[in-house]
N, C-alpha and C. Protein backbone atom coordinates (compact mmCIF):
# COMPACT_ATOMS: atom_id res chain seq x y z
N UNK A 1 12.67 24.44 -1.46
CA UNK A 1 13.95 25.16 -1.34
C UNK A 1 14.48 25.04 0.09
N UNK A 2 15.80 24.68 0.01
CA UNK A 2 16.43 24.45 1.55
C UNK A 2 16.24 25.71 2.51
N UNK A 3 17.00 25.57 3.18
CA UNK A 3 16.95 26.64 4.28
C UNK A 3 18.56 27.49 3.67
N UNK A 4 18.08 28.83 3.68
CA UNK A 4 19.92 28.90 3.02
C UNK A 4 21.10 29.15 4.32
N UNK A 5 20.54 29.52 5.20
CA UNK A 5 21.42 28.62 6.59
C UNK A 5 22.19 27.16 6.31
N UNK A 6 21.56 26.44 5.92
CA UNK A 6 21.71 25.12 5.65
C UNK A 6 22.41 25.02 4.69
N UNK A 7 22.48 26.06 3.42
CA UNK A 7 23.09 25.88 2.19
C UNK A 7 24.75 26.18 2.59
N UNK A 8 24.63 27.03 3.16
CA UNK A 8 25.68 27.84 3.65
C UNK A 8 27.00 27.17 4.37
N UNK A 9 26.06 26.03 5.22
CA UNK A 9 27.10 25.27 6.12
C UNK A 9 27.65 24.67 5.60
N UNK A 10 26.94 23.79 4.27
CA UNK A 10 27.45 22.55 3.70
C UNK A 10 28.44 23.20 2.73
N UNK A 11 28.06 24.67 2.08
CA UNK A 11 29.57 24.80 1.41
C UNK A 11 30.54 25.10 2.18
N UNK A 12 30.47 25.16 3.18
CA UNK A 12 31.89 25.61 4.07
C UNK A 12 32.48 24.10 4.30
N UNK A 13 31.63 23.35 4.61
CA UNK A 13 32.14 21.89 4.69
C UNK A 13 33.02 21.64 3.48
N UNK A 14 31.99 21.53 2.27
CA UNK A 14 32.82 21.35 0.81
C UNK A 14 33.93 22.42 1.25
N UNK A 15 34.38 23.61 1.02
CA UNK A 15 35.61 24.37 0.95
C UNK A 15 36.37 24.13 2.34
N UNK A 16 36.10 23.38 2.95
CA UNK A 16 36.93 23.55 4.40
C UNK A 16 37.46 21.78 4.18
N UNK A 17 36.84 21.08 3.22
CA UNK A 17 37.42 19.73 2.86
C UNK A 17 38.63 19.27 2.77
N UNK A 18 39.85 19.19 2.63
CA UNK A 18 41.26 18.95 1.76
C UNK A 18 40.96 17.95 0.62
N UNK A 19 41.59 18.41 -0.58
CA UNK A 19 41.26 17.34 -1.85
C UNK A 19 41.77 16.18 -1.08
N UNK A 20 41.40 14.98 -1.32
CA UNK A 20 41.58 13.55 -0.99
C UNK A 20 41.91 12.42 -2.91
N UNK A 21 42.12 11.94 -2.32
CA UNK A 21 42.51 10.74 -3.68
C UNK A 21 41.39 9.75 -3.61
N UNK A 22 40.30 9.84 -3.20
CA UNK A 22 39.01 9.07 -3.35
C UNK A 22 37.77 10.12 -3.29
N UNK A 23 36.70 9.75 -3.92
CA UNK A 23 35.25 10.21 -3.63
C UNK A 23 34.54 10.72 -2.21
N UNK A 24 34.75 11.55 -1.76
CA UNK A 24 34.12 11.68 -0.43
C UNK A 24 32.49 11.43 0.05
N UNK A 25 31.86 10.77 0.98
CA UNK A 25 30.43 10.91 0.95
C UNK A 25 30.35 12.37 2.24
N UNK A 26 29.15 12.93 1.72
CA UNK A 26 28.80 14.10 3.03
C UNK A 26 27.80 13.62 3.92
N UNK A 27 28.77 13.48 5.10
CA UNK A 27 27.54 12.95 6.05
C UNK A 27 27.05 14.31 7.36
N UNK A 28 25.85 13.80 7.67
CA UNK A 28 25.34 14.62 8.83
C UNK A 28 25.15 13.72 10.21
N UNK A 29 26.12 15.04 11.37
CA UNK A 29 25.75 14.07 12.71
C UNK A 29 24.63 14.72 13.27
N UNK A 30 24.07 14.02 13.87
CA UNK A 30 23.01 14.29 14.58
C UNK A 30 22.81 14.32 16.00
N UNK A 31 22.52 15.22 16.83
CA UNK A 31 23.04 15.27 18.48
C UNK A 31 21.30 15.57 18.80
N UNK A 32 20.85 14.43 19.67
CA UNK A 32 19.47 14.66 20.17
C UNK A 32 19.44 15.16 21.84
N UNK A 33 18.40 15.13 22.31
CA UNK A 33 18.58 15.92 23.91
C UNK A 33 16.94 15.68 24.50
N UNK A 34 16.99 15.37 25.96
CA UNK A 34 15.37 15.43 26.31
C UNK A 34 14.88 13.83 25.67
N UNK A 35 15.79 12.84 25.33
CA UNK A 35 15.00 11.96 25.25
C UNK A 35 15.61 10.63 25.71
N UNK A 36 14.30 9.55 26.24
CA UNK A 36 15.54 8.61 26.82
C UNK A 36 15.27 7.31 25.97
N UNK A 37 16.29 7.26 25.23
CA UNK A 37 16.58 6.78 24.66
C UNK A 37 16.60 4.72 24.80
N UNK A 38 16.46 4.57 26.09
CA UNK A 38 16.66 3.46 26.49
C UNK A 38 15.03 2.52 26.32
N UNK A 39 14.40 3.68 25.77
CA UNK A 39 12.78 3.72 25.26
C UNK A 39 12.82 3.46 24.33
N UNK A 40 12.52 2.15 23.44
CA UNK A 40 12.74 1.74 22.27
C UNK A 40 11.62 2.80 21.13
N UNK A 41 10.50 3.17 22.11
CA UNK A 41 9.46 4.21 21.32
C UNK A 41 10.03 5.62 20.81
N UNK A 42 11.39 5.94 21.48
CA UNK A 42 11.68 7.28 21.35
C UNK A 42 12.91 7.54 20.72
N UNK A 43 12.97 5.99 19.87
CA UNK A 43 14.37 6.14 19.24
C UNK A 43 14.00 6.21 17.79
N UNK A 44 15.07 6.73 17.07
CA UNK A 44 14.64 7.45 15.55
C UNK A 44 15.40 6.03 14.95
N UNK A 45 13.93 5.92 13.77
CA UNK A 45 14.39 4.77 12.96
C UNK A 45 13.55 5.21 11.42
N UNK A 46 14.19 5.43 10.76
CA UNK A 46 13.10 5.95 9.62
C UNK A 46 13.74 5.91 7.99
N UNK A 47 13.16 5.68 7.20
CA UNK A 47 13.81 5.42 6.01
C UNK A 47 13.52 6.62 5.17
N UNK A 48 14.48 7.66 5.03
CA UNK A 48 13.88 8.93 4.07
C UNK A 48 14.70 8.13 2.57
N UNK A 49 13.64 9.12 1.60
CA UNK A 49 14.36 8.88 0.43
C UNK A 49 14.62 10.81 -0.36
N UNK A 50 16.01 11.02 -0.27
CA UNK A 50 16.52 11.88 -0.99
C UNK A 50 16.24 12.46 -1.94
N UNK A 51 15.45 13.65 -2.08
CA UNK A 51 15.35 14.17 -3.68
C UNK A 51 16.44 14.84 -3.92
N UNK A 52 17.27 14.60 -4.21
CA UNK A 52 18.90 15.01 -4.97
C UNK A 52 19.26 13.76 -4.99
N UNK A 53 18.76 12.35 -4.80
CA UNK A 53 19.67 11.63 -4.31
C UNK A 53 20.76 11.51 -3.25
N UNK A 54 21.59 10.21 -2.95
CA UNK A 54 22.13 9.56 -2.40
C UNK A 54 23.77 10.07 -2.69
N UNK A 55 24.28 10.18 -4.02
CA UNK A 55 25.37 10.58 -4.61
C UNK A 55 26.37 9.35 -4.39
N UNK A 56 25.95 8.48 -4.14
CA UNK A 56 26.65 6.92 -4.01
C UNK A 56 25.70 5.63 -4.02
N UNK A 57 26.15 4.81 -4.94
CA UNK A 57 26.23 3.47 -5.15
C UNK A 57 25.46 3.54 -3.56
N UNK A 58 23.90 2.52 -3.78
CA UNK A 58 23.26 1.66 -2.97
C UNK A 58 22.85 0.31 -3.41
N UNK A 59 23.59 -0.26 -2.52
CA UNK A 59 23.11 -2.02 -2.76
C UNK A 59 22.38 -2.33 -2.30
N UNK A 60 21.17 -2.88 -3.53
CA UNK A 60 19.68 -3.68 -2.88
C UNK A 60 19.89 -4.93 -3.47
N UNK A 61 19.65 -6.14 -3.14
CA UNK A 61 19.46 -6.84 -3.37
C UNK A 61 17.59 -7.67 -2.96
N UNK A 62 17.26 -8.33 -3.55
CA UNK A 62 15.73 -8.17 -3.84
C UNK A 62 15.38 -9.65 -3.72
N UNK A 63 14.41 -10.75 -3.12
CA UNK A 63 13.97 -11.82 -2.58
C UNK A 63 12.82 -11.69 -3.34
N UNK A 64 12.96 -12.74 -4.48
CA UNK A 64 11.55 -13.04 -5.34
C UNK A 64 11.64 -14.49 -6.02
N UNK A 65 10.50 -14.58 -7.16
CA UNK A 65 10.60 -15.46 -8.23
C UNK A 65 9.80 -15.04 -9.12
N UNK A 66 9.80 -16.14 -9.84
CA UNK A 66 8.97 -15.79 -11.81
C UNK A 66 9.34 -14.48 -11.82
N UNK A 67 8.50 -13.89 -12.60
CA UNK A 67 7.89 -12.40 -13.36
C UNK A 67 8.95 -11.73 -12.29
N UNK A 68 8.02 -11.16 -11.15
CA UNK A 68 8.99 -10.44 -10.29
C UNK A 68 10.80 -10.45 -10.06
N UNK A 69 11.14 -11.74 -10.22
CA UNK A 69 12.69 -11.71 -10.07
C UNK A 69 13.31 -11.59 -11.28
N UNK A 70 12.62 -11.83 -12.79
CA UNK A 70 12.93 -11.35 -13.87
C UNK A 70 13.11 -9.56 -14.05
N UNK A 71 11.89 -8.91 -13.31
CA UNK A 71 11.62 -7.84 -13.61
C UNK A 71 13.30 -7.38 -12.69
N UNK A 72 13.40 -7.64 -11.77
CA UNK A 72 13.63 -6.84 -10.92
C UNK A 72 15.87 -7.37 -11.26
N UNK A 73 15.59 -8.47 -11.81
CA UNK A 73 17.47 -8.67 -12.46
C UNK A 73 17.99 -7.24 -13.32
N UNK A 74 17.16 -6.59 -14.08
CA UNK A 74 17.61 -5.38 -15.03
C UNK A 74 17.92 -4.18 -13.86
N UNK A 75 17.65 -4.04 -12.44
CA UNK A 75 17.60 -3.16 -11.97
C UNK A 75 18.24 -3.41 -10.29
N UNK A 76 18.23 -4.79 -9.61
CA UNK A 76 18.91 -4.99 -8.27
C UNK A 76 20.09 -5.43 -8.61
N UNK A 77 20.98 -4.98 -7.76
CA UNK A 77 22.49 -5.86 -7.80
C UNK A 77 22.37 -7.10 -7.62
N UNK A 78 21.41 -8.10 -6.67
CA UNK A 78 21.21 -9.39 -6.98
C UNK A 78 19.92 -9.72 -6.32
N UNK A 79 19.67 -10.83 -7.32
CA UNK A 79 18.03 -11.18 -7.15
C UNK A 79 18.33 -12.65 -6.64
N UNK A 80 17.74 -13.34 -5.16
CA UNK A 80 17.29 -14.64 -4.95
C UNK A 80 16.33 -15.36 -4.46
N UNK A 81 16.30 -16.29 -5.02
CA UNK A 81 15.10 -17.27 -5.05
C UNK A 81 15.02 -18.38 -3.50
N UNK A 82 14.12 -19.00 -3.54
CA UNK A 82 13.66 -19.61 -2.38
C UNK A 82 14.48 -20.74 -1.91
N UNK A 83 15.24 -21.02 -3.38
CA UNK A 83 16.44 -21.86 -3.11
C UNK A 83 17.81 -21.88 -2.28
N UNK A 84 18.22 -20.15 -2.98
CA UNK A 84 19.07 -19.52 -2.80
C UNK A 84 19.31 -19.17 -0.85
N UNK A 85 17.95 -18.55 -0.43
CA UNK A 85 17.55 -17.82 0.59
C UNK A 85 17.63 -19.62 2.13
N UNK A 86 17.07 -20.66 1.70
CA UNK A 86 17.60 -21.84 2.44
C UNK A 86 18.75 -22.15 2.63
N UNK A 87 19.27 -21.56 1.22
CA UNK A 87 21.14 -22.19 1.30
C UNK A 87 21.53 -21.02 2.09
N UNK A 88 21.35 -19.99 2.48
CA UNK A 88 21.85 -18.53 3.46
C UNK A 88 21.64 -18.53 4.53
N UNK A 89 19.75 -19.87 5.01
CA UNK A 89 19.70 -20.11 6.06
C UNK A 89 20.70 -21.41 6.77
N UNK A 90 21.33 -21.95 5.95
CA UNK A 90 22.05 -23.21 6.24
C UNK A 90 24.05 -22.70 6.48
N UNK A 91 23.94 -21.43 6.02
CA UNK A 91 25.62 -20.44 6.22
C UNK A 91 25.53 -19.45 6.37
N UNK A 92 26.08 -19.62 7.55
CA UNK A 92 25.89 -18.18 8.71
C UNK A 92 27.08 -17.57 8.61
N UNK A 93 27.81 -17.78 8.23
CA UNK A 93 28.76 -16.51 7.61
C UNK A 93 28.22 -16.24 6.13
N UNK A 94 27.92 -16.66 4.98
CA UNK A 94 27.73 -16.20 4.12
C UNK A 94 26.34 -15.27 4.28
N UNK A 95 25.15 -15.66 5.05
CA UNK A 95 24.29 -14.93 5.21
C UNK A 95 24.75 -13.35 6.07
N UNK A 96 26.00 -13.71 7.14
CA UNK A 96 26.14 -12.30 7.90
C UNK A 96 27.12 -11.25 6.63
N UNK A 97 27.61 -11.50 5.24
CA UNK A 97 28.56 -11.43 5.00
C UNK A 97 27.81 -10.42 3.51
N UNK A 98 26.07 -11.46 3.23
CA UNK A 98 25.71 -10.85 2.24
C UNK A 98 24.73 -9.54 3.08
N UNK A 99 24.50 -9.64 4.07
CA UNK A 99 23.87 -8.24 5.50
C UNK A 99 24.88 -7.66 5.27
N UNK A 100 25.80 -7.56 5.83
CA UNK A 100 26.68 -6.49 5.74
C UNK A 100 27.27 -5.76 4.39
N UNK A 101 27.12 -6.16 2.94
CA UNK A 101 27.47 -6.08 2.16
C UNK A 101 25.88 -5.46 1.23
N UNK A 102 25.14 -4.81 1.92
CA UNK A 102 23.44 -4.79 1.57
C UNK A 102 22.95 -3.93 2.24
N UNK A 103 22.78 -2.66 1.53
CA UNK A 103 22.50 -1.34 1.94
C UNK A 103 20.82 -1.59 2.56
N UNK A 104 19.97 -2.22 1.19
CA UNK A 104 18.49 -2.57 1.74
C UNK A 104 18.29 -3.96 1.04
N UNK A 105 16.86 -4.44 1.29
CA UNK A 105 16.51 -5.73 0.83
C UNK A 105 14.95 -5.62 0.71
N UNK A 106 14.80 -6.03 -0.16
CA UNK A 106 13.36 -5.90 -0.79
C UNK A 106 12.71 -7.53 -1.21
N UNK A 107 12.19 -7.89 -0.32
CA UNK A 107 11.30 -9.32 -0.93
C UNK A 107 9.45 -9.23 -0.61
N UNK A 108 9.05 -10.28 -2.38
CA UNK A 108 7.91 -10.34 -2.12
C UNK A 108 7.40 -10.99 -0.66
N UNK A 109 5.81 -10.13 -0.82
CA UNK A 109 5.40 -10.08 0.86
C UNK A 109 5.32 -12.15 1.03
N UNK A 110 5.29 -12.71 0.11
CA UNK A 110 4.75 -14.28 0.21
C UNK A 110 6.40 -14.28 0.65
N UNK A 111 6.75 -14.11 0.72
CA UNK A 111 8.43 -14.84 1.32
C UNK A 111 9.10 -14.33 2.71
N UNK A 112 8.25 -13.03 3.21
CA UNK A 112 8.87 -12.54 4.31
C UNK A 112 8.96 -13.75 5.17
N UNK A 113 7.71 -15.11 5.74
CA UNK A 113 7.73 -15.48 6.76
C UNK A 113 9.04 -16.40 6.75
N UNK A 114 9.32 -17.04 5.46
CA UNK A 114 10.48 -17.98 5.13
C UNK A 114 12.06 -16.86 5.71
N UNK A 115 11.80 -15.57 4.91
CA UNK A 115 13.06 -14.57 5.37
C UNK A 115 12.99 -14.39 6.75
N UNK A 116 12.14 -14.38 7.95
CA UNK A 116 12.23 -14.35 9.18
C UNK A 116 13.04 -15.67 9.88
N UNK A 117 12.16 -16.87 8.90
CA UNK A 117 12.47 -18.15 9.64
C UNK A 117 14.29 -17.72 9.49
N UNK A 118 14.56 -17.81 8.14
CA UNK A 118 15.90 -18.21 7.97
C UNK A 118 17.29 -17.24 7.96
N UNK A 119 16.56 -16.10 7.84
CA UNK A 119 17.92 -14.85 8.12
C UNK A 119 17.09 -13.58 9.11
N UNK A 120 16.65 -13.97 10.16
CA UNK A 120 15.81 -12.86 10.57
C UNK A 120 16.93 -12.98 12.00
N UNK A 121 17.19 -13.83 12.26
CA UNK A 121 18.55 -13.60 13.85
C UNK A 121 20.19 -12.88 13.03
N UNK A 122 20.00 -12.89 11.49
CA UNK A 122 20.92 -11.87 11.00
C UNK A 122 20.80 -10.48 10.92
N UNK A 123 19.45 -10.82 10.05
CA UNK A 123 19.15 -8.95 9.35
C UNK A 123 18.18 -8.24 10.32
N UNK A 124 17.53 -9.17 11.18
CA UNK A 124 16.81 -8.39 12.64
C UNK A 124 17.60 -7.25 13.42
N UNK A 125 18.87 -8.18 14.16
CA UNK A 125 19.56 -6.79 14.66
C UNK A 125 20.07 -5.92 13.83
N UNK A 126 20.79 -6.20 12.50
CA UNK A 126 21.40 -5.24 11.73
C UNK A 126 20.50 -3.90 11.00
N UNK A 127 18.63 -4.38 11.51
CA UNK A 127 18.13 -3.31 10.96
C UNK A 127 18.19 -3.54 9.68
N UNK A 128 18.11 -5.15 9.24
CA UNK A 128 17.84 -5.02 7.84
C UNK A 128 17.10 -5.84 7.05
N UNK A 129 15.85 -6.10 7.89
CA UNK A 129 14.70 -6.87 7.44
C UNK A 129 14.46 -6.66 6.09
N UNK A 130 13.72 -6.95 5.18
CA UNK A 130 13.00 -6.55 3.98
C UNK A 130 12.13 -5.78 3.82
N UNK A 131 11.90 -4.53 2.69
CA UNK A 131 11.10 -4.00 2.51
C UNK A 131 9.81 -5.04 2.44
N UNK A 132 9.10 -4.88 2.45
CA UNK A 132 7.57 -6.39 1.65
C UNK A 132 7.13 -5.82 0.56
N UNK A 133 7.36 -6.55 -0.60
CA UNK A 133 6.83 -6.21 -1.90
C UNK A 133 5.01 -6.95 -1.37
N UNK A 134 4.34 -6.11 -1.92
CA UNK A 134 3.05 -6.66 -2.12
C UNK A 134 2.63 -6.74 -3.69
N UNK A 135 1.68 -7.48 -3.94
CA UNK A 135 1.32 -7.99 -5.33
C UNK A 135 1.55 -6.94 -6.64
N UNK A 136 1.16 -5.72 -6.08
CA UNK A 136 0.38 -4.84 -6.64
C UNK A 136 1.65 -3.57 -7.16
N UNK A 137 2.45 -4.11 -6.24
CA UNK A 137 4.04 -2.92 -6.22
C UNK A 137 4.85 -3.39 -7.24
N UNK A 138 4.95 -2.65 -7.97
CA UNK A 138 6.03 -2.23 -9.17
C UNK A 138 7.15 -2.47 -8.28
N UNK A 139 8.29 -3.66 -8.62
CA UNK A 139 9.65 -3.58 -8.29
C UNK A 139 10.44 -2.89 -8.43
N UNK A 140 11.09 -2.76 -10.20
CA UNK A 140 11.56 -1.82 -10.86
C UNK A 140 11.37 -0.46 -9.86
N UNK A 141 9.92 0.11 -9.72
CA UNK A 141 10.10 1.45 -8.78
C UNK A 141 10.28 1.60 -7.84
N UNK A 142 9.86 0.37 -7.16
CA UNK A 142 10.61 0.22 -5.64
C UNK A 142 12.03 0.12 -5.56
N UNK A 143 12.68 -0.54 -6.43
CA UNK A 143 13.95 -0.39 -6.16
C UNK A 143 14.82 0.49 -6.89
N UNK A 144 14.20 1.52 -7.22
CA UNK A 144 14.69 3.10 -8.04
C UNK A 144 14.55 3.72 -6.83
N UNK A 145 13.03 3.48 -6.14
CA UNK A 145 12.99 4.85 -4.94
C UNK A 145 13.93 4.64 -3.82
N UNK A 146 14.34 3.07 -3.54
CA UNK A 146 15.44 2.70 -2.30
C UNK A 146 16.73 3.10 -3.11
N UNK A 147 17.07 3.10 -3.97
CA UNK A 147 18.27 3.72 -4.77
C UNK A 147 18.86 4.85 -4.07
N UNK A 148 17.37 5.59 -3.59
CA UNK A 148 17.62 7.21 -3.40
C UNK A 148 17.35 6.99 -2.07
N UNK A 149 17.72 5.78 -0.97
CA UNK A 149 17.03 6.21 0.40
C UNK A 149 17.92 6.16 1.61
N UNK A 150 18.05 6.84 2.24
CA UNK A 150 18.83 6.42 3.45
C UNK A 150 17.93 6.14 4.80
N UNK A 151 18.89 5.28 5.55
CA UNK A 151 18.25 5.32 7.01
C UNK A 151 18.25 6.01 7.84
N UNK A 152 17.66 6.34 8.91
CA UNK A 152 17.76 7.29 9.54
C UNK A 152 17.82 6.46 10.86
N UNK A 153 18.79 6.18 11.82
CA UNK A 153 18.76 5.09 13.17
C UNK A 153 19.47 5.88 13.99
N UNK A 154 19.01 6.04 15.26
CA UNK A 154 19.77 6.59 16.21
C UNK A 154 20.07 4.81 16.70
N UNK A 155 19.25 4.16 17.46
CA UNK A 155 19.29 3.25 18.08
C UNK A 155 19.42 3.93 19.60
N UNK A 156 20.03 3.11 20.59
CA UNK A 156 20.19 3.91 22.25
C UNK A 156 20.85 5.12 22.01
N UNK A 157 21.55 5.69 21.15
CA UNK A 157 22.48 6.56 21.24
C UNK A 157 22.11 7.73 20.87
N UNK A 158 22.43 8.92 21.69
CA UNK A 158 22.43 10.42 21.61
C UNK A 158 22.73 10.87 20.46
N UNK A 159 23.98 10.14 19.82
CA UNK A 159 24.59 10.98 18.56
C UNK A 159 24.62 9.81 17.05
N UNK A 160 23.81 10.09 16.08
CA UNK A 160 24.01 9.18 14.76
C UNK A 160 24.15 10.06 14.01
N UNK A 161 24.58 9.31 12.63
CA UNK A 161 25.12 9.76 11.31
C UNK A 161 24.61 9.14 10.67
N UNK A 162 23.94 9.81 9.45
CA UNK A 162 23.23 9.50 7.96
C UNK A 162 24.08 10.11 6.77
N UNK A 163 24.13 9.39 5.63
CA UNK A 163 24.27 9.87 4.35
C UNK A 163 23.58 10.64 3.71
N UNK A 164 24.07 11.95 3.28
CA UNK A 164 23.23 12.79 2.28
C UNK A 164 23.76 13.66 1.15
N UNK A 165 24.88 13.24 0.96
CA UNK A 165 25.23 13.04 -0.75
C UNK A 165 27.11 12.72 -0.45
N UNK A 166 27.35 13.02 -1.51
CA UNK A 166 28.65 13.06 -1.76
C UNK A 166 29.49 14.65 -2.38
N UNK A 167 30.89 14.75 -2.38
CA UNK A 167 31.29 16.03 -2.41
C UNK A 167 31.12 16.81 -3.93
N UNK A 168 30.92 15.99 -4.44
CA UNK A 168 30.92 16.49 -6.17
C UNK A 168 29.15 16.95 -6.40
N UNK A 169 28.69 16.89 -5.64
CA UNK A 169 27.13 17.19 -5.93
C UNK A 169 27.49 18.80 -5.44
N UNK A 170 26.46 19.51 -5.50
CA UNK A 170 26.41 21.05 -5.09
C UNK A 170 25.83 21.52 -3.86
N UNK A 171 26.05 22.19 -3.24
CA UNK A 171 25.35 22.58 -1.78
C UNK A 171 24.30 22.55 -2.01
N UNK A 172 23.62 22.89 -3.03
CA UNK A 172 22.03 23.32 -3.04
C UNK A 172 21.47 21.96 -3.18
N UNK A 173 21.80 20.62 -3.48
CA UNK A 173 21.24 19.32 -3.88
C UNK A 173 21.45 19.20 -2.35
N UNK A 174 22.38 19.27 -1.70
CA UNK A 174 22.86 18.39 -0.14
C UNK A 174 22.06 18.99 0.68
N UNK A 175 22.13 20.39 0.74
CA UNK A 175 20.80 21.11 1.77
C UNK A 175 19.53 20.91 1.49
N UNK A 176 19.14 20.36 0.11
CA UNK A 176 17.99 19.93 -0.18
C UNK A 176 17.49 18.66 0.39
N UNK A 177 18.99 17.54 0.59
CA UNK A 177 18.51 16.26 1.43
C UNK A 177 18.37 16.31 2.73
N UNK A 178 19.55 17.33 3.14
CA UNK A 178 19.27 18.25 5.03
C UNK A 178 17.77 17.91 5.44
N UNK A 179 17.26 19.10 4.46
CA UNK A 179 16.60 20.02 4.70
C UNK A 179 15.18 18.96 4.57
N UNK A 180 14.80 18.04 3.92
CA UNK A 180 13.93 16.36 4.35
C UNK A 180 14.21 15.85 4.62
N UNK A 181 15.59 15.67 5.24
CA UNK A 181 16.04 14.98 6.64
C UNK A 181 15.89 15.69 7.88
N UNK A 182 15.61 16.61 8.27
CA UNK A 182 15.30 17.40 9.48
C UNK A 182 13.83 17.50 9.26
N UNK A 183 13.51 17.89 8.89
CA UNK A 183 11.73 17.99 8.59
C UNK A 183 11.33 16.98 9.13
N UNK A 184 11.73 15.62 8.31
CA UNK A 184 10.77 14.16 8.65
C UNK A 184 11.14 13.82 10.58
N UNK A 185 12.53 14.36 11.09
CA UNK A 185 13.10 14.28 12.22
C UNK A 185 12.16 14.74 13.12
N UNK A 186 11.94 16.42 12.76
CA UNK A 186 11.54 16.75 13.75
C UNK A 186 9.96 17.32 13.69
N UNK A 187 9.25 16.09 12.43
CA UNK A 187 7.94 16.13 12.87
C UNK A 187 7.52 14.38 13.37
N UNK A 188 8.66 13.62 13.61
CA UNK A 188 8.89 12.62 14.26
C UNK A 188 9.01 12.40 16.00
N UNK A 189 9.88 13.21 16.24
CA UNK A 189 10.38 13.37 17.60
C UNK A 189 9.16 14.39 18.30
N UNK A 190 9.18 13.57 19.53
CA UNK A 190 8.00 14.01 21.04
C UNK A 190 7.93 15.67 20.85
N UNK A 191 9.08 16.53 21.02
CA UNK A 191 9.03 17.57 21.47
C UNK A 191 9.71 18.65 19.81
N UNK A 192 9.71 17.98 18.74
CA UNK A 192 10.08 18.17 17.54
C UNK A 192 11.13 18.62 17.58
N UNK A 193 11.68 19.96 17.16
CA UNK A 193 13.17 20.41 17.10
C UNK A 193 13.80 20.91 18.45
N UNK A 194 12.84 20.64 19.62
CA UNK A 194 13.43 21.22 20.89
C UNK A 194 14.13 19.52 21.05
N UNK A 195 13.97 18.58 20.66
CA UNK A 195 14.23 17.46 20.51
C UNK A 195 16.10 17.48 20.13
N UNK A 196 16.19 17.88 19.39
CA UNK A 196 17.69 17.94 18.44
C UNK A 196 18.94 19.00 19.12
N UNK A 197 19.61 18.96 19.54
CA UNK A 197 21.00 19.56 20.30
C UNK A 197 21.32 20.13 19.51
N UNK A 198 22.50 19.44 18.67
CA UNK A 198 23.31 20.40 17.92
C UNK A 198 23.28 19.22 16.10
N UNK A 199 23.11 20.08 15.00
CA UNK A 199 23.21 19.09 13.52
C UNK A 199 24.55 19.63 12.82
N UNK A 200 25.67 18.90 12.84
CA UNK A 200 26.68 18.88 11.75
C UNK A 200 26.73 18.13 10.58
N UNK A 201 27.58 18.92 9.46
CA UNK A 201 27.50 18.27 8.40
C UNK A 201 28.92 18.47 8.10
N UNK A 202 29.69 17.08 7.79
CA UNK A 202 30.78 17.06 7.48
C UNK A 202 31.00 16.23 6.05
N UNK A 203 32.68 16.44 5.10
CA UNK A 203 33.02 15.13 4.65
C UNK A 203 33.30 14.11 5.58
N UNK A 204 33.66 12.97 4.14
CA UNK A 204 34.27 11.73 5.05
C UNK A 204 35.44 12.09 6.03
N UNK A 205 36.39 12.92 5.48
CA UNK A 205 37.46 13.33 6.26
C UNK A 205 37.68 15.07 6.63
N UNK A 206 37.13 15.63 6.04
CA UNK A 206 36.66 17.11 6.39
C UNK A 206 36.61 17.59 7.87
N UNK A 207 36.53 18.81 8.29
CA UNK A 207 35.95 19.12 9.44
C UNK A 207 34.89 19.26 9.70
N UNK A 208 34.18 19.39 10.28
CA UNK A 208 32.69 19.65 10.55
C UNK A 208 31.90 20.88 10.95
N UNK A 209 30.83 21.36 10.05
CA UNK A 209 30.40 22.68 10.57
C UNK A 209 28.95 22.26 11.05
N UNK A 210 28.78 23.34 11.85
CA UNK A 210 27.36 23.10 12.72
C UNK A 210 26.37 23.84 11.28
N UNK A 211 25.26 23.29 11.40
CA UNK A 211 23.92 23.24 10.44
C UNK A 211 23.42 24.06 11.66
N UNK A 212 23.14 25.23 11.41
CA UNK A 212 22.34 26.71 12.01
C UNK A 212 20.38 26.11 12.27
């Protein structure tokens, strides 16, 4: 159960919203303090996965063959092969074009070293290496549980923003993703929640209320 502090903020967000003519996502900013950041060790990089979910469309696309890339066509937006993944290393706009268009990426562990050789000066900086399927990992569930996952990246910077639902979900689902998104934060960070400044949670176009 969230914190009802937490419940509290996010409906003021929802009611302090203006209706819009599109889907809103609810995002949270994040203001850290006491850390220097220029320390690649002390920067937040972490992949939570949402129990309420995401409340929006995540694109995985998934790096396999045989069995595995069969399994995994009923369930990734797109599945490619070793063929596919040379022709991405040979077009560097189409490779920066399918990164940017690719929430996560999931390939078996036998293909990471080929995915380094050939899109790793793409999806390296963008933070969007591949999960590594190993032998033994169910695809299908791996790419149900990234369905539900967001990133968590400050990178050098004091202040980032994560996804944790959208406006049609209910406060009590969104403070529920808060509320394991601050947890995993601040049993992450050096000095834990003396770590964190100030947490807002806004819509896409909403105002923003401070998370107590």
């Amino acid at each position: 159960m969230a914190d009802n502090e937490i419940e509290q903020a996010v409906s003021r967000a929802l009611e302090d919203s203006p209706p819009r003519n599109f889907r809103e996502t609810v995002d949270l900013a994040i203001n850290l303090r006491d850390l220097d950041l220029n320390d690649p060790s002390n920067r937040v990089d972490e992949s939570i996965v949402l129990p309420s979910g995401t409340g929006q469309d995540t694109t995985i696309v998934v790096f396999a063959e045989g069995e595995t890339a069969l399994r995994a066509e009923d369930v990734a937006d797109d599945v490619l092969g070793g063929d596919e993944l040379e022709d991405l290393g040979d077009d560097s706009d189409a490779a920066k074009d399918l990164a940017d268009d690719t929430d996560f990426f999931i390939a078996e562990a036998s293909m990471m070293q080929d995915i380094g050789r050939y899109l790793g000066t793409v999806l390296g900086p963008r933070g969007k290496m591949p999960t590594p399927l190993q032998p033994d990992d169910d695809v299908v569930e791996t790419v149900n549980r990234m369905k539900n996952t967001v990133q968590l990246r400050s990178g050098d910077r004091r202040t980032f923003h994560t996804r944790v639902g959208a406006e049609d979900m209910s406060a009590e689902d969104i403070a529920e993703n808060i509320d394991v998104i601050l947890r995993r934060l601040h049993s992450n960070l050096e000095k834990g929640p003396l770590n964190v400044d100030t947490v807002y949670v806004k819509t896409t176009m909403g105002p923003s209320v401070e998370v107590a």
